[in-house]
C-alpha atoms as a PDB file:
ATOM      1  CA  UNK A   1       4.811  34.734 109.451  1.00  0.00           C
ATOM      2  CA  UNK A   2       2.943  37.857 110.606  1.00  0.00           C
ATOM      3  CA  UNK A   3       3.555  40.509 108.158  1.00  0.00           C
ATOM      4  CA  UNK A   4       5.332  43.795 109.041  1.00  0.00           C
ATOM      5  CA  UNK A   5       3.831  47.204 109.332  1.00  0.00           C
ATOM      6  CA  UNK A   6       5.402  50.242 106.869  1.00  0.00           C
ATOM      7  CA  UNK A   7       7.269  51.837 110.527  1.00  0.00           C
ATOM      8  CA  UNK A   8       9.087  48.253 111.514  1.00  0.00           C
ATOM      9  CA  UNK A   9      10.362  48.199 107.663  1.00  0.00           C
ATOM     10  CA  UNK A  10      11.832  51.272 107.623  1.00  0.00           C
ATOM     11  CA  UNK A  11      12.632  52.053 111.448  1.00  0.00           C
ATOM     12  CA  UNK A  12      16.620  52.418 110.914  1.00  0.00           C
ATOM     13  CA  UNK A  13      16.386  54.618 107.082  1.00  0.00           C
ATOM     14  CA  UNK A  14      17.492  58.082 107.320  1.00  0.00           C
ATOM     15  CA  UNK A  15      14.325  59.921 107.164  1.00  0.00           C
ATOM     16  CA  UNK A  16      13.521  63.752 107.106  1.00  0.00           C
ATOM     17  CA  UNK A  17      12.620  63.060 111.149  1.00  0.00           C
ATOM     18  CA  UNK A  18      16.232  61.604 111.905  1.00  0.00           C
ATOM     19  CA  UNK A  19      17.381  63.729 109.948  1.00  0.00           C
ATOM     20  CA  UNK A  20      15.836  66.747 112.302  1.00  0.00           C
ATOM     21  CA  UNK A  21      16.875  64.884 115.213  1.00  0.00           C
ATOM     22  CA  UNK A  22      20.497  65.336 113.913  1.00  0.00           C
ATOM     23  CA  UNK A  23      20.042  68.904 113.423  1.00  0.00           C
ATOM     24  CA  UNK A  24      18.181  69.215 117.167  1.00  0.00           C
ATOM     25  CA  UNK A  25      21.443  67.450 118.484  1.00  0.00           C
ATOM     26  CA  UNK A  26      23.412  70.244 116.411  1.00  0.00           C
ATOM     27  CA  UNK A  27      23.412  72.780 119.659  1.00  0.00           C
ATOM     28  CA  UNK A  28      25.255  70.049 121.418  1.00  0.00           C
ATOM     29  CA  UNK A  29      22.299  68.441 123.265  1.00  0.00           C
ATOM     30  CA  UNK A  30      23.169  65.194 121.836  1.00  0.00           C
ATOM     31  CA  UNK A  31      20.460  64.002 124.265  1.00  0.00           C
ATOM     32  CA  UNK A  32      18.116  64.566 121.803  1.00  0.00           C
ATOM     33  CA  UNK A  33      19.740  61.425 119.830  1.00  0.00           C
ATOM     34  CA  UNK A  34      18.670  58.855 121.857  1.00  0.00           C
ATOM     35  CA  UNK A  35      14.941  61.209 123.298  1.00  0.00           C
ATOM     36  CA  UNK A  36      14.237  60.587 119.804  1.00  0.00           C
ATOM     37  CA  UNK A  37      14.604  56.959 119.588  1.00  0.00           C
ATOM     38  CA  UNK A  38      13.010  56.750 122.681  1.00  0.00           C
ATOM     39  CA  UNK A  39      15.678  55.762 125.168  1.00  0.00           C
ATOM     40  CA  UNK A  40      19.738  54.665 125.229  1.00  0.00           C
ATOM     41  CA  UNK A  41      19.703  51.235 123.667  1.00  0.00           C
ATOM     42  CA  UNK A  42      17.249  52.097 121.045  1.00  0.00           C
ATOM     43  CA  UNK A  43      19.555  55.058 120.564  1.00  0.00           C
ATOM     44  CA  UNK A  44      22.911  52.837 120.098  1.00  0.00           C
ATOM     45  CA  UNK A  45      21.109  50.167 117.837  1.00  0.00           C
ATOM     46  CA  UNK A  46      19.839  52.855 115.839  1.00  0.00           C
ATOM     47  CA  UNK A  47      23.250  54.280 115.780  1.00  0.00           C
ATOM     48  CA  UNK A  48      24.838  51.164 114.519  1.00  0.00           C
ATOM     49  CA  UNK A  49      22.334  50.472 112.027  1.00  0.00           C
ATOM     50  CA  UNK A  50      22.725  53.887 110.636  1.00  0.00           C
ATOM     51  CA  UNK A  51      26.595  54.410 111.107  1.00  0.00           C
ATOM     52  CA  UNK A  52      27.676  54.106 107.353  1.00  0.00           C
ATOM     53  CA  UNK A  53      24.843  56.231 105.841  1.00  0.00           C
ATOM     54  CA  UNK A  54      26.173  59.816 104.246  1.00  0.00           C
ATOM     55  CA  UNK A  55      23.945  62.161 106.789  1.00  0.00           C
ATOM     56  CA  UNK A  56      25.225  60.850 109.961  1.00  0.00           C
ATOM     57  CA  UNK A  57      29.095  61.304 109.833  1.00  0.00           C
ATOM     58  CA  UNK A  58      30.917  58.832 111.488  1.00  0.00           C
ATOM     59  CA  UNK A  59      34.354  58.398 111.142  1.00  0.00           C
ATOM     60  CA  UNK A  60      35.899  54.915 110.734  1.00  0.00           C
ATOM     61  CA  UNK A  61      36.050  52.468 113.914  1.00  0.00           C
ATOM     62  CA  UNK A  62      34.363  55.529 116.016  1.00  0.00           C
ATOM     63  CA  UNK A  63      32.263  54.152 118.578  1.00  0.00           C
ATOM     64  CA  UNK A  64      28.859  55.553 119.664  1.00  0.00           C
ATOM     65  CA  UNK A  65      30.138  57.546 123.137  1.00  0.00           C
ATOM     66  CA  UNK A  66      33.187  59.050 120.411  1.00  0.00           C
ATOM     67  CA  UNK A  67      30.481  60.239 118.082  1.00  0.00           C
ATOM     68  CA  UNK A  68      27.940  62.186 120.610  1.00  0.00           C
ATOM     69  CA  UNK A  69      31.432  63.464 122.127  1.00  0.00           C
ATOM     70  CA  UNK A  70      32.836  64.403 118.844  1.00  0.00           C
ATOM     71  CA  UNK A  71      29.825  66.551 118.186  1.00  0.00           C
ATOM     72  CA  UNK A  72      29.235  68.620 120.648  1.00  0.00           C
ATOM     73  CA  UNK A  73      32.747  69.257 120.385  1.00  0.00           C
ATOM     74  CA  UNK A  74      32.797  70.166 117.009  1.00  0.00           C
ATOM     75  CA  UNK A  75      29.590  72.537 117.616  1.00  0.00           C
ATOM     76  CA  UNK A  76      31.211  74.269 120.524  1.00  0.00           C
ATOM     77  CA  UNK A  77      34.545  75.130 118.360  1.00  0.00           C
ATOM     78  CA  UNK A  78      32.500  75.790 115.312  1.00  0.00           C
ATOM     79  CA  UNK A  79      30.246  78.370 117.888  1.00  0.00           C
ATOM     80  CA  UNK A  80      32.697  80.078 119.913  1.00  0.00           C
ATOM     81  CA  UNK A  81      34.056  82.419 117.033  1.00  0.00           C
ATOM     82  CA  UNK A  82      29.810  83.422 116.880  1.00  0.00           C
ATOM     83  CA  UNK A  83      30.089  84.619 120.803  1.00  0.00           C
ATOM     84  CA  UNK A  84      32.886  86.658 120.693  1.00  0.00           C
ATOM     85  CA  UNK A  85      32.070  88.093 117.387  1.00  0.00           C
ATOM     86  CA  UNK A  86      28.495  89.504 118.768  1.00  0.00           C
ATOM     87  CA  UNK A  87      28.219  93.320 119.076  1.00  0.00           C
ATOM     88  CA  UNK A  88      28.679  94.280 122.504  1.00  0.00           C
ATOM     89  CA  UNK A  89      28.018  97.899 121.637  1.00  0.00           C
ATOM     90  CA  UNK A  90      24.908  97.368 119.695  1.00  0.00           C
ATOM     91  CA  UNK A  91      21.685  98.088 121.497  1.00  0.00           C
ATOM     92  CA  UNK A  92      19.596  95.256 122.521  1.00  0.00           C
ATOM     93  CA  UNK A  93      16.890  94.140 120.131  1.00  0.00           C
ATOM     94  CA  UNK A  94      12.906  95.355 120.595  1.00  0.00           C
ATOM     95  CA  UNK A  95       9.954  94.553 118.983  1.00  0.00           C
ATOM     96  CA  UNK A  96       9.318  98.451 118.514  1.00  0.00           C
ATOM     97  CA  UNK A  97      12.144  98.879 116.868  1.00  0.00           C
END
């Protein structure tokens, strides 16, 4: 039996990269979840092979459509207060400044 390289071992760990995919998706491009893994089904396996580890958040029986859906909701509510709370009357920012 061939012997596997270091990135097959540890392809589904939660690693400083997934774990800056997860902040990339943060914005609510949750796009960037399965650009990372480098299309939908690696996306969803890596999903399920990741679902009960402490950095990815997924709450019990959720499915993978639920969690991508439940994020960018949760960014947009968390974000909206940050919009209306900008300074309209402030002037616009310049490098001269």
């Amino acid at each position: 039996m061939p012997r596997l390289r270091r990135s097959d071992k540890r392809r589904h760990e939660m690693t400083l990269e997934v774990f800056c995919a997860l902040a990339n998706m943060c914005d609510g491009h949750t796009e960037e979840w399965a650009r990372f893994w480098g299309g939908e089904a690696e996306a969803r396996a890596a999903f399920e092979a990741l679902r009960y580890e402490p950095g990815l958040e997924v709450a019990e029986g959720e499915s993978y459509d639920e969690w991508l859906a439940r994020l960018a909701t949760e960014w947009r509510a968390h974000h909206a207060d940050d919009e209306e709370a900008e300074d309209e009357g402030a002037p616009p920012w310049s490098p001269g400044a």
